[in-house]
C-alpha atoms as a PDB file:
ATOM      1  CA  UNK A   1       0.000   0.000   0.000  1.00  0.00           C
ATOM      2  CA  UNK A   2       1.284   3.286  -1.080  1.00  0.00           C
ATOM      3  CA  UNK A   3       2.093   5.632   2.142  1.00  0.00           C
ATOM      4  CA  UNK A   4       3.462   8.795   0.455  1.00  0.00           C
ATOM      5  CA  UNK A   5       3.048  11.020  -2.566  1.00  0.00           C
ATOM      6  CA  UNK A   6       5.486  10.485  -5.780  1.00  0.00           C
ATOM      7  CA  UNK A   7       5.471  12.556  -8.260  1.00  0.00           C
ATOM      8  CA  UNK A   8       2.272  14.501  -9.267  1.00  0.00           C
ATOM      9  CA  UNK A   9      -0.848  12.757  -9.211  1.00  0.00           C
ATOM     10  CA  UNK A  10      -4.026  12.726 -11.256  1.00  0.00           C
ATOM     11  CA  UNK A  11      -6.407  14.048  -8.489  1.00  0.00           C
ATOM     12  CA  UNK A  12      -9.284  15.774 -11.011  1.00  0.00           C
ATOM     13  CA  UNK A  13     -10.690  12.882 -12.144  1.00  0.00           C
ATOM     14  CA  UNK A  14     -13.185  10.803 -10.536  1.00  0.00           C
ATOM     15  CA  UNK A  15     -14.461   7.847 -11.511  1.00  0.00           C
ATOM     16  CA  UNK A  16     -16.729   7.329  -8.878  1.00  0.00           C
ATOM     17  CA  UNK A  17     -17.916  11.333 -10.235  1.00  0.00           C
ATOM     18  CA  UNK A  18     -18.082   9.914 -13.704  1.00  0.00           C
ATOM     19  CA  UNK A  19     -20.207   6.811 -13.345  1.00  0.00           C
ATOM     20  CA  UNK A  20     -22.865   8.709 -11.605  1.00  0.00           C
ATOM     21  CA  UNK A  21     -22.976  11.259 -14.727  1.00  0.00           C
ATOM     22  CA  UNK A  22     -22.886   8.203 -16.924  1.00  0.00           C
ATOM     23  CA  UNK A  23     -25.875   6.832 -14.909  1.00  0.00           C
ATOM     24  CA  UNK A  24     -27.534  10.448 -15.143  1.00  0.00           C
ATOM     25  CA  UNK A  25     -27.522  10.302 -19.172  1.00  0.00           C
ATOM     26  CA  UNK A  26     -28.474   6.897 -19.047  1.00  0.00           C
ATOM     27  CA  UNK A  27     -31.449   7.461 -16.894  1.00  0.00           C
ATOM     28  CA  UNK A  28     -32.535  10.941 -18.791  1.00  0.00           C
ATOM     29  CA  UNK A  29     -32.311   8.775 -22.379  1.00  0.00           C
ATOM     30  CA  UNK A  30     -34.230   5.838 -21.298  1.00  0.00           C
ATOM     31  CA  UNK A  31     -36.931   9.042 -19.764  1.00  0.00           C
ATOM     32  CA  UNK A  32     -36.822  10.660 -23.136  1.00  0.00           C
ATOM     33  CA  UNK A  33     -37.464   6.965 -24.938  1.00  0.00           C
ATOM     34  CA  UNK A  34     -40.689   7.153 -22.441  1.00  0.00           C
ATOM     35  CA  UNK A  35     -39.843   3.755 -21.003  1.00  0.00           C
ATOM     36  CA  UNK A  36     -39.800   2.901 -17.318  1.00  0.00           C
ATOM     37  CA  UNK A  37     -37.250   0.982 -15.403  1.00  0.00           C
ATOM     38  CA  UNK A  38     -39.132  -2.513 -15.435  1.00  0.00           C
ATOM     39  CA  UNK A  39     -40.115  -1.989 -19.937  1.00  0.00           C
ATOM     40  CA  UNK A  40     -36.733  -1.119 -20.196  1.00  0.00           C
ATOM     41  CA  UNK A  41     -34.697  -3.574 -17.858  1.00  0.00           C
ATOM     42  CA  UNK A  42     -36.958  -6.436 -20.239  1.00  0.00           C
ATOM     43  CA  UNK A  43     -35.803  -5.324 -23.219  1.00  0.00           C
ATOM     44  CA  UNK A  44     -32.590  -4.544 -22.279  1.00  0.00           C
ATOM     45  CA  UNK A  45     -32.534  -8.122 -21.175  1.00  0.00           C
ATOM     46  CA  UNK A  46     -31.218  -6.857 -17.057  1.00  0.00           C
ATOM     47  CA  UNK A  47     -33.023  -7.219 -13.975  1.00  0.00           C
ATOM     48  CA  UNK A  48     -34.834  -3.818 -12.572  1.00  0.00           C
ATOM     49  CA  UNK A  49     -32.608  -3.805  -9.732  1.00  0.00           C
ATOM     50  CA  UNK A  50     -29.543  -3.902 -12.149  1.00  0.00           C
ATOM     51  CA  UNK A  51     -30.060  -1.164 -14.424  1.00  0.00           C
ATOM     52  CA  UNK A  52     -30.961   1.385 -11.384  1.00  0.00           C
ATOM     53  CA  UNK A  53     -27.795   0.051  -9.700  1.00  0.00           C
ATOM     54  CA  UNK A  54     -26.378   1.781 -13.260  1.00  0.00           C
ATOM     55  CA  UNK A  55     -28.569   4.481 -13.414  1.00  0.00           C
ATOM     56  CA  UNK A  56     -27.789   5.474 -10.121  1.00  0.00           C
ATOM     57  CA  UNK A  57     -24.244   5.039 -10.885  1.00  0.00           C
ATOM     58  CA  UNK A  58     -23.467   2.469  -8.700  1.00  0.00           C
ATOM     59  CA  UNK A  59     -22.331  -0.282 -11.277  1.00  0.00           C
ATOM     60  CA  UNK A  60     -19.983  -0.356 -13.941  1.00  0.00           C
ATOM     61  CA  UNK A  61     -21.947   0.180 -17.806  1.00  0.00           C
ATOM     62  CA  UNK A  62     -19.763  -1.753 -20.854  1.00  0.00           C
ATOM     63  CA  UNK A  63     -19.522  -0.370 -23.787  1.00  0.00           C
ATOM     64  CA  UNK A  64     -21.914  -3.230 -25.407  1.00  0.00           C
ATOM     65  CA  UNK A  65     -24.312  -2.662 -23.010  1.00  0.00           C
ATOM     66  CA  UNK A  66     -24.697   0.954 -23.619  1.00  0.00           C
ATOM     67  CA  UNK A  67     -24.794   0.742 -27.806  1.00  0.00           C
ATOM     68  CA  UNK A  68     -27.711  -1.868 -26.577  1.00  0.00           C
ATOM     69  CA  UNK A  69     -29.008   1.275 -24.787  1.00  0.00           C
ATOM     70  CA  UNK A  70     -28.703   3.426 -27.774  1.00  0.00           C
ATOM     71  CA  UNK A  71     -30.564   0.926 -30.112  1.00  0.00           C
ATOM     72  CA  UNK A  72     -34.076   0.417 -27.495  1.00  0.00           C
ATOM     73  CA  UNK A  73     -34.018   4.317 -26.411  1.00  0.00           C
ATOM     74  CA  UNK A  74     -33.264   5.039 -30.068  1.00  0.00           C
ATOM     75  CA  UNK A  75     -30.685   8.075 -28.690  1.00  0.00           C
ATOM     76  CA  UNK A  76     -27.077   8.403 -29.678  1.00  0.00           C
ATOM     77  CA  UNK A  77     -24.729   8.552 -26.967  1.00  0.00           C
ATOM     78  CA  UNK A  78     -21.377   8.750 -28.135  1.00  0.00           C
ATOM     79  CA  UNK A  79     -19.615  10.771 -25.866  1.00  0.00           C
ATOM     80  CA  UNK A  80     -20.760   8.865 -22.955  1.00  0.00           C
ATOM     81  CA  UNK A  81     -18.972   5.902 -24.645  1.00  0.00           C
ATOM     82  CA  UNK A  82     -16.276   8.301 -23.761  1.00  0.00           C
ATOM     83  CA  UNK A  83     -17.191   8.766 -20.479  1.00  0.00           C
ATOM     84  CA  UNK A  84     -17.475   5.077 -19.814  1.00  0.00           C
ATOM     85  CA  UNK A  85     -13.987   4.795 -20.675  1.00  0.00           C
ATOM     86  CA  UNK A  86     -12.848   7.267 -18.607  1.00  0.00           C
ATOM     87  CA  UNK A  87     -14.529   5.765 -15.739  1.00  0.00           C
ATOM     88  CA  UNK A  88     -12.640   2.756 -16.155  1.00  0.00           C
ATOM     89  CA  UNK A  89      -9.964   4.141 -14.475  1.00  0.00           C
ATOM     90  CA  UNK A  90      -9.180   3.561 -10.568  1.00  0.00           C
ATOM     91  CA  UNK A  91      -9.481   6.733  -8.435  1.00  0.00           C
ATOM     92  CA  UNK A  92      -6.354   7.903  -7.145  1.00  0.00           C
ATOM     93  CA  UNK A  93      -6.742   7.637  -3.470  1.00  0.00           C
ATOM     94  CA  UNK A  94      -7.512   3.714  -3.634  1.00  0.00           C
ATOM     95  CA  UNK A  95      -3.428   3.586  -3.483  1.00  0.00           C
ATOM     96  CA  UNK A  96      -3.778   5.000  -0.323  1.00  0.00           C
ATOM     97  CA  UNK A  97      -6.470   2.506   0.805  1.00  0.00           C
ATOM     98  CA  UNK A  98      -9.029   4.779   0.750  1.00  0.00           C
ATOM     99  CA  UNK A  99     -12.247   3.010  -0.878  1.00  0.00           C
ATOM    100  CA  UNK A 100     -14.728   4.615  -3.262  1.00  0.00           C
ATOM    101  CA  UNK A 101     -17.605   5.107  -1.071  1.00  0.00           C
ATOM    102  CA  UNK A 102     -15.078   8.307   1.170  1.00  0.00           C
ATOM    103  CA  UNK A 103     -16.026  11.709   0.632  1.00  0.00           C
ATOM    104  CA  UNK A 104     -12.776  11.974  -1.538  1.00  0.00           C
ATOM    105  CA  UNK A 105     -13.859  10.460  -4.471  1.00  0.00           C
ATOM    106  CA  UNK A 106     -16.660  13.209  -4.591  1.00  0.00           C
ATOM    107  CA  UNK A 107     -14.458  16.080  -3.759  1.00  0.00           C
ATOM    108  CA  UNK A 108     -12.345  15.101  -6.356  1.00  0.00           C
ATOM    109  CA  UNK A 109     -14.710  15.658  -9.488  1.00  0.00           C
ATOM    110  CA  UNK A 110     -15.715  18.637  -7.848  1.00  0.00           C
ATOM    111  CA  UNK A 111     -15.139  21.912  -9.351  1.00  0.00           C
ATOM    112  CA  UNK A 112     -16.285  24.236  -6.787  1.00  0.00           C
ATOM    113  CA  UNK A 113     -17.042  23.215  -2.777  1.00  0.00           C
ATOM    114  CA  UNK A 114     -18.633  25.051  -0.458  1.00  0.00           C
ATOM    115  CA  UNK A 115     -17.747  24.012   3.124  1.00  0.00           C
ATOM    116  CA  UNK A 116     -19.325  25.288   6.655  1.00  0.00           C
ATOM    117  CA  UNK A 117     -16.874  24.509   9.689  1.00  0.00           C
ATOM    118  CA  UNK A 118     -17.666  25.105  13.604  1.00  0.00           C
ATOM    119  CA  UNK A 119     -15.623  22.537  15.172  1.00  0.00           C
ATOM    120  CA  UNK A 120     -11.925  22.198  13.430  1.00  0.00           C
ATOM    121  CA  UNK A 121     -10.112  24.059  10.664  1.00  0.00           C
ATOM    122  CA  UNK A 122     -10.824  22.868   6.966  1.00  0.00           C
ATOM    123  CA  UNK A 123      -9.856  19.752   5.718  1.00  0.00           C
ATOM    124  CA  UNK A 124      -8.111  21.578   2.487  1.00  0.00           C
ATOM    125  CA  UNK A 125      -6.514  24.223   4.666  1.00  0.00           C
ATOM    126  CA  UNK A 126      -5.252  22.092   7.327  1.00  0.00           C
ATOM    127  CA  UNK A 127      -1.379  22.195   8.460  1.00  0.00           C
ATOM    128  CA  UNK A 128       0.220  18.192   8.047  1.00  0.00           C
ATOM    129  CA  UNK A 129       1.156  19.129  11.678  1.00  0.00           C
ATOM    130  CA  UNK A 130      -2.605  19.707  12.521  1.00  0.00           C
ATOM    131  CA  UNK A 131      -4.057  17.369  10.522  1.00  0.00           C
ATOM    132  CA  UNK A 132      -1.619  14.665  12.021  1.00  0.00           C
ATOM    133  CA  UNK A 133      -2.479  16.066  15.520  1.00  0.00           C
ATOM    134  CA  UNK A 134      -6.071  15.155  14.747  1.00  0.00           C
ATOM    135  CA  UNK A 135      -5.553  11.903  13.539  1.00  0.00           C
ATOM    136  CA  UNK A 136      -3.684  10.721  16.313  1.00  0.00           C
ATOM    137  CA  UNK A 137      -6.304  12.456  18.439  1.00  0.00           C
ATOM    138  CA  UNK A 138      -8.948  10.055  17.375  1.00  0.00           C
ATOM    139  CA  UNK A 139     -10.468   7.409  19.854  1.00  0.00           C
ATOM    140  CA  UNK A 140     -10.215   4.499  17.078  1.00  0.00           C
ATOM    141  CA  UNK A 141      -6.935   2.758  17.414  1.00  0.00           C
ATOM    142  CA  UNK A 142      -5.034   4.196  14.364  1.00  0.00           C
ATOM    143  CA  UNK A 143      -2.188   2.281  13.211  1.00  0.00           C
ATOM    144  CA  UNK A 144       1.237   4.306  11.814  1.00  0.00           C
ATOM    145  CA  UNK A 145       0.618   3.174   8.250  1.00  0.00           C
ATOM    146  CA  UNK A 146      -2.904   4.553   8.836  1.00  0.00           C
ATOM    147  CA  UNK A 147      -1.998   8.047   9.710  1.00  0.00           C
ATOM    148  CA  UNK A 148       0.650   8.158   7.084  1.00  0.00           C
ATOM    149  CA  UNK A 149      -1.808   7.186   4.362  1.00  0.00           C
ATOM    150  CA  UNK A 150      -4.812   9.688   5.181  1.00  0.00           C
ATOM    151  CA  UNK A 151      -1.902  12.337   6.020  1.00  0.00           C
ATOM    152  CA  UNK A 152      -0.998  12.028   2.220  1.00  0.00           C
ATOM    153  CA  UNK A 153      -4.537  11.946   1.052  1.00  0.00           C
ATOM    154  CA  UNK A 154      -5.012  15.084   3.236  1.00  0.00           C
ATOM    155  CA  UNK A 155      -2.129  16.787   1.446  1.00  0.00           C
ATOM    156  CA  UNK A 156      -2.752  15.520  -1.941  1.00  0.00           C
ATOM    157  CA  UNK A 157      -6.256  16.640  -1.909  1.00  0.00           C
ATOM    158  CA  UNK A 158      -4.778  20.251  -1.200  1.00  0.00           C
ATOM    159  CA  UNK A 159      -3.265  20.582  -4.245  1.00  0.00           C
ATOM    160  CA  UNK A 160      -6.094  21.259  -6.398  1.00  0.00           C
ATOM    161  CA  UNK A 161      -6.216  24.937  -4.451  1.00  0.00           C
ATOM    162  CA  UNK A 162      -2.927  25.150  -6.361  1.00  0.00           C
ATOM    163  CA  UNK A 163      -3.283  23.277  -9.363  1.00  0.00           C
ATOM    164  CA  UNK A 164      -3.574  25.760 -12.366  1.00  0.00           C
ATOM    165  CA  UNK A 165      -5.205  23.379 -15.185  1.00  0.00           C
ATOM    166  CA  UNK A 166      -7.919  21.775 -13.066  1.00  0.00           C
ATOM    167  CA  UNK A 167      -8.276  23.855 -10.098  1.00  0.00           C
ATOM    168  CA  UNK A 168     -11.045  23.142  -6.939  1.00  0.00           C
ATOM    169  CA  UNK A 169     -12.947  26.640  -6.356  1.00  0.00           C
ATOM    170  CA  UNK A 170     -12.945  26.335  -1.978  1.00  0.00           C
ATOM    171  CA  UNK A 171     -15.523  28.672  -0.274  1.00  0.00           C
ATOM    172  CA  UNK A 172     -14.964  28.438   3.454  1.00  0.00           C
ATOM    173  CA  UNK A 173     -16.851  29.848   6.555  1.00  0.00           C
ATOM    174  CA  UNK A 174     -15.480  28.899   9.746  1.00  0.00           C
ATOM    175  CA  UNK A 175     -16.437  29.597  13.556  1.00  0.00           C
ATOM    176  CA  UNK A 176     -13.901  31.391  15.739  1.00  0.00           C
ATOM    177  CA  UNK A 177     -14.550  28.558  17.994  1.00  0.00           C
ATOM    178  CA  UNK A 178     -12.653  26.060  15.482  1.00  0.00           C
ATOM    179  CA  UNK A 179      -9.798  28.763  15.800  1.00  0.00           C
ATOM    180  CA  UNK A 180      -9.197  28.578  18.946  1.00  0.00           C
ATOM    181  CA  UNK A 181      -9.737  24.574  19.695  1.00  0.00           C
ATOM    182  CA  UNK A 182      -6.273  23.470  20.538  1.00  0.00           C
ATOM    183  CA  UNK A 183      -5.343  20.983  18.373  1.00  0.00           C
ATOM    184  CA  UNK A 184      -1.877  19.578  18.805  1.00  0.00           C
ATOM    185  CA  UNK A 185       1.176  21.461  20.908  1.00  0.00           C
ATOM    186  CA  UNK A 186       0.620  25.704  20.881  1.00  0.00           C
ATOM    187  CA  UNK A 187       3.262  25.425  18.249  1.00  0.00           C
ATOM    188  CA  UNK A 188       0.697  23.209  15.876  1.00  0.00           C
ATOM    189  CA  UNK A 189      -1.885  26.016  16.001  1.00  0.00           C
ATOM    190  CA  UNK A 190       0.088  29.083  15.765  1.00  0.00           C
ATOM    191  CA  UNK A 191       1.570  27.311  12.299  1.00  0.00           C
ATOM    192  CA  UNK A 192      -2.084  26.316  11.830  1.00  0.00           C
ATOM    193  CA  UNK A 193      -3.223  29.772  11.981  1.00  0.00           C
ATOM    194  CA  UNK A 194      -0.478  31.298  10.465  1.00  0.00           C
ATOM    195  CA  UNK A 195      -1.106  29.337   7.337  1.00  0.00           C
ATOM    196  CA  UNK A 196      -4.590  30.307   7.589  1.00  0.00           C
ATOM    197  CA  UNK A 197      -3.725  34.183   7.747  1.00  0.00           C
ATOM    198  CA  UNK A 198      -2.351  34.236   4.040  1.00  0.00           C
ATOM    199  CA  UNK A 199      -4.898  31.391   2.615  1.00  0.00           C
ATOM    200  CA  UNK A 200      -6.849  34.190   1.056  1.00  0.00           C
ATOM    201  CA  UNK A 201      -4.000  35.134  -0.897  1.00  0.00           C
ATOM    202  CA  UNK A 202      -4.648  32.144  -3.256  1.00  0.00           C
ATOM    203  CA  UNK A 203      -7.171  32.928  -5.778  1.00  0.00           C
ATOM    204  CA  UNK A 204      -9.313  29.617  -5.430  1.00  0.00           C
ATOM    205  CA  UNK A 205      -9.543  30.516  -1.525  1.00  0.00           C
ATOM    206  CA  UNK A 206     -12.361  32.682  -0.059  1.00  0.00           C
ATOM    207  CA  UNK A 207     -12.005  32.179   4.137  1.00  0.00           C
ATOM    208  CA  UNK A 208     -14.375  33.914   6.370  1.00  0.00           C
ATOM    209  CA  UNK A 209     -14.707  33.861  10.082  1.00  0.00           C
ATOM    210  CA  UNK A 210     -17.671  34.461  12.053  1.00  0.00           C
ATOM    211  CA  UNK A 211     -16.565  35.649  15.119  1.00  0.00           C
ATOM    212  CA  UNK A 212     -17.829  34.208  18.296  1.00  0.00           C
ATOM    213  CA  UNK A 213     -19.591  37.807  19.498  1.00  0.00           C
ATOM    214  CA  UNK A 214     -22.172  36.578  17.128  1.00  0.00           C
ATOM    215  CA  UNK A 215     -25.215  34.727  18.568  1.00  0.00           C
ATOM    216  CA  UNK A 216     -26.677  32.511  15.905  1.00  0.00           C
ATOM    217  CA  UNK A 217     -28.418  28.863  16.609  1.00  0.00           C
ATOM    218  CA  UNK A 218     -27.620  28.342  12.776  1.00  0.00           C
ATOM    219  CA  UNK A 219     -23.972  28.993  13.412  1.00  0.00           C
ATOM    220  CA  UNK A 220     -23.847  26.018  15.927  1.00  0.00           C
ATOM    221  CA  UNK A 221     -25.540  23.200  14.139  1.00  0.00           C
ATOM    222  CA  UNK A 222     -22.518  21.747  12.518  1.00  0.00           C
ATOM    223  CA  UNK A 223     -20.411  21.158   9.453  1.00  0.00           C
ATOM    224  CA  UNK A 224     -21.295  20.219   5.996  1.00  0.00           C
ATOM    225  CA  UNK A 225     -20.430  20.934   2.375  1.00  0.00           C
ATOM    226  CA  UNK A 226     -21.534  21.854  -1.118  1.00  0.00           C
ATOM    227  CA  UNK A 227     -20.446  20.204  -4.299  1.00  0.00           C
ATOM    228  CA  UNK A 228     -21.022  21.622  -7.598  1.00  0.00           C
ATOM    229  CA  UNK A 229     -19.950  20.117 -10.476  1.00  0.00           C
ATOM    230  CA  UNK A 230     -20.396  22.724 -13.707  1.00  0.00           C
ATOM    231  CA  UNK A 231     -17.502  20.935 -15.560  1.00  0.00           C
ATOM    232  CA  UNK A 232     -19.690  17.957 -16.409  1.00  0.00           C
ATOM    233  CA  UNK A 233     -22.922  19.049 -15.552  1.00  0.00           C
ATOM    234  CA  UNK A 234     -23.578  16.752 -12.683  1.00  0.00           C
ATOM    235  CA  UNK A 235     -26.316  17.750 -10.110  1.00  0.00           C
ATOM    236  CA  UNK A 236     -24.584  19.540  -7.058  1.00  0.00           C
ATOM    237  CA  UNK A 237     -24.574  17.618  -3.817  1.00  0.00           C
ATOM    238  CA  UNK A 238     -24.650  18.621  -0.354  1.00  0.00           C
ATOM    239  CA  UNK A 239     -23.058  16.800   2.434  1.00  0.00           C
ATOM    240  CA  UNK A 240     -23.170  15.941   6.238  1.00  0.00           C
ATOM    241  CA  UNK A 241     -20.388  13.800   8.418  1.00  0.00           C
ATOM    242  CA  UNK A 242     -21.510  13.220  11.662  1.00  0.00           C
ATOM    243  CA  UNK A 243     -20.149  10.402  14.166  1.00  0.00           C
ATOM    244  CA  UNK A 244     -22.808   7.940  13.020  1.00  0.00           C
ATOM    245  CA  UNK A 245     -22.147   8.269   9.415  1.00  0.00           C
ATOM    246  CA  UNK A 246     -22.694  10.728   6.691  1.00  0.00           C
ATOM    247  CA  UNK A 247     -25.500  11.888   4.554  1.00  0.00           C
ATOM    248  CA  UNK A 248     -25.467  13.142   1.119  1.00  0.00           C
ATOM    249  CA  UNK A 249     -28.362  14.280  -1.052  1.00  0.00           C
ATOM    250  CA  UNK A 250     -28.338  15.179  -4.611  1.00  0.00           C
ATOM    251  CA  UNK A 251     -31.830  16.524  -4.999  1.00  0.00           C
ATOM    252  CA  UNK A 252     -32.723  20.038  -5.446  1.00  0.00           C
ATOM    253  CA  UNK A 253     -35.249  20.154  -1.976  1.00  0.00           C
ATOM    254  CA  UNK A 254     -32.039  19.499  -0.244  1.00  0.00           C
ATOM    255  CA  UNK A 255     -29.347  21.096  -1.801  1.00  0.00           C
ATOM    256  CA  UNK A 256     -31.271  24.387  -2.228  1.00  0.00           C
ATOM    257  CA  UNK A 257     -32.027  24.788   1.497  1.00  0.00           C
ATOM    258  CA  UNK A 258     -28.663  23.792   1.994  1.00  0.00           C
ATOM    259  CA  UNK A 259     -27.159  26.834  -0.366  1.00  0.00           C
ATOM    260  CA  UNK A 260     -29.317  29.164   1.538  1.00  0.00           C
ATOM    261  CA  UNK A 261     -28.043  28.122   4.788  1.00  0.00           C
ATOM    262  CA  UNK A 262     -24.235  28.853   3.942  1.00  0.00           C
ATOM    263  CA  UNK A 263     -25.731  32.333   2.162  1.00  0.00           C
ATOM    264  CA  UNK A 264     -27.049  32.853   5.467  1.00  0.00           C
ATOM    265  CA  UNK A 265     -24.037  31.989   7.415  1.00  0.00           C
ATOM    266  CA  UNK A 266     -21.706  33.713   5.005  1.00  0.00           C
ATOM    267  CA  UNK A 267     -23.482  36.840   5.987  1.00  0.00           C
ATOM    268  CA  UNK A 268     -22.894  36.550   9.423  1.00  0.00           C
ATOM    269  CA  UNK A 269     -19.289  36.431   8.813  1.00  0.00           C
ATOM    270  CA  UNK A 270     -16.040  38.634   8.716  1.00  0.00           C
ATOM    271  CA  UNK A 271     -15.111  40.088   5.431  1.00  0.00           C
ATOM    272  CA  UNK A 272     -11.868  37.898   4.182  1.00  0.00           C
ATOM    273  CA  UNK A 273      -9.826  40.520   5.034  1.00  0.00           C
ATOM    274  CA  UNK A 274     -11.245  41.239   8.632  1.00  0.00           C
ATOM    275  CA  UNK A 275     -11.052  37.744   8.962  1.00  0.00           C
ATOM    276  CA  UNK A 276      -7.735  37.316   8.609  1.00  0.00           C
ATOM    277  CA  UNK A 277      -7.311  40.481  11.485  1.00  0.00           C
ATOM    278  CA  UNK A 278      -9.103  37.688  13.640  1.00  0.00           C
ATOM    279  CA  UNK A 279      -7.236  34.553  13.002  1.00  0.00           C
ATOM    280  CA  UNK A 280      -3.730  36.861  12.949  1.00  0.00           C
ATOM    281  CA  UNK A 281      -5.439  38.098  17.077  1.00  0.00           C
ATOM    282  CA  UNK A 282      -6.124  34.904  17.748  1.00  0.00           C
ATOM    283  CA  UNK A 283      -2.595  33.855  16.637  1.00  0.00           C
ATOM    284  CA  UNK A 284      -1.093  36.554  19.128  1.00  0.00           C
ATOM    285  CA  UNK A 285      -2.990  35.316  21.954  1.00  0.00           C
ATOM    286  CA  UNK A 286      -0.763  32.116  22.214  1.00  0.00           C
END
């Protein structure tokens, strides 16, 4: 199993991403044919349970399968033959161990994310120091080759900020509460927040702080994100981790709600630059 990063590493494309936009195009041609899931599953010669695992991109489509898809919905799909290929390919993190079902394989096709945090500092604009305090912080028994592998997922995922051809658009809003959590030796943090303090110099980074002055039930219900995926049309998704698992809804009646939320939290935030007057106090005061 691999336990660092060599070399630069494909971390755009998503297979997992793809399938479900393969399934998506599916799903709208077999619509636009007028045929339900049981007519067309019989003439497609697959069990109803089968092609929704492929509509809903869970399973794999072949290439034969979807030309037989073409012929009963009478709908040319060539460049999801292209797609198909693509989504062949294995995900970069599963060298790390990570499996397909993580958040990662999401974030990855994403083009754009917008992410609410009240408790710790942002995934993408964590320190390795601070995101290796955390790790080791954890309750779970967490083995060395563990920690090394979701250290390097961590850091690989940060390069899309950075990377100039594909790069991830990161929206943040975070609590002054996470800011002042002590995660790690004082050392860890003041680096932490140090590295926060010029974030907004990068122009895929847009980091707001609401301070703790303001009183706001919303403000104190948790963290969760906002996919968007423009580049390939998919439908955005918004997403919840919690200690009993994780939710994730592609629908508009949850997603929408979900937008207006982080509107409304945005606006109870610093400016970026006021922000960073906060996290640079903060920094002082350790």
């Amino acid at each position: 199993m691999r336990v660092a990063v060599e070399g630069h590493v494909a971390t755009h494309i998503s297979p997992v991403v793809l399938r479900q936009e393969v399934g998506r195009r599916i799903r709208q041609a077999r619509q636009n044919a007028e045929l339900t899931v049981v007519e067309a599953a019989e003439r497609l010669e697959l069990t109803r349970s089968a092609l929704s695992r492929l509509e809903n991109g869970i399973s794999r489509i072949t290439v034969h399968l979807l030309r037989s898809m073409m012929d009963v919905y009478d709908e040319r799909m060539d460049d999801v033959l292209d797609l198909i290929r693509q989504a062949r390919k294995t995900g970069w993190w599963k060298q790390y161990g990570i499996s397909d079902h993580d958040f990662v394989a999401l974030e990855t096709g994403a083009s754009r994310i917008s992410n609410y945090e009240v408790t710790f500092v942002p995934g993408l604009l964590q320190t390795a120091d601070y995101a290796q305090a955390l790790f080791e912080s954890s309750w779970k028994a967490r083995t060395e080759e563990w920690i090394t592998n979701r250290l390097a997922v961590r850091l690989t995922r940060q390069e899309r900020l950075t990377d100039e051809e594909n790069p991830l658009e990161l929206d943040a809003v975070v609590h002054e509460i996470a800011l002042r959590r002590p995660v790690g030796k004082p050392s860890v943090m003041r680096n932490q927040l140090q590295h926060l303090a010029l974030i907004n110099e990068l122009p895929t980074v847009t980091l707001r702080v609401i301070p703790s002055a303001v009183v706001s039930t919303e403000a104190m219900i948790g963290p969760f994100s906002i996919l968007d995926f423009p580049s390939i049309g998919l439908p955005s998704i918004s997403y919840v981790s919690h200690p009993l698992g994780e939710e994730r809804q592609d629908k508009s009646e949850y997603v929408e709600p979900a937008r207006l939320l982080f509107a409304h939290l945005r606006s109870l935030a610093l400016a970026p630059a006021e922000s960073v007057g906060l996290i640079e106090q903060v920094a002082d005061g350790l």
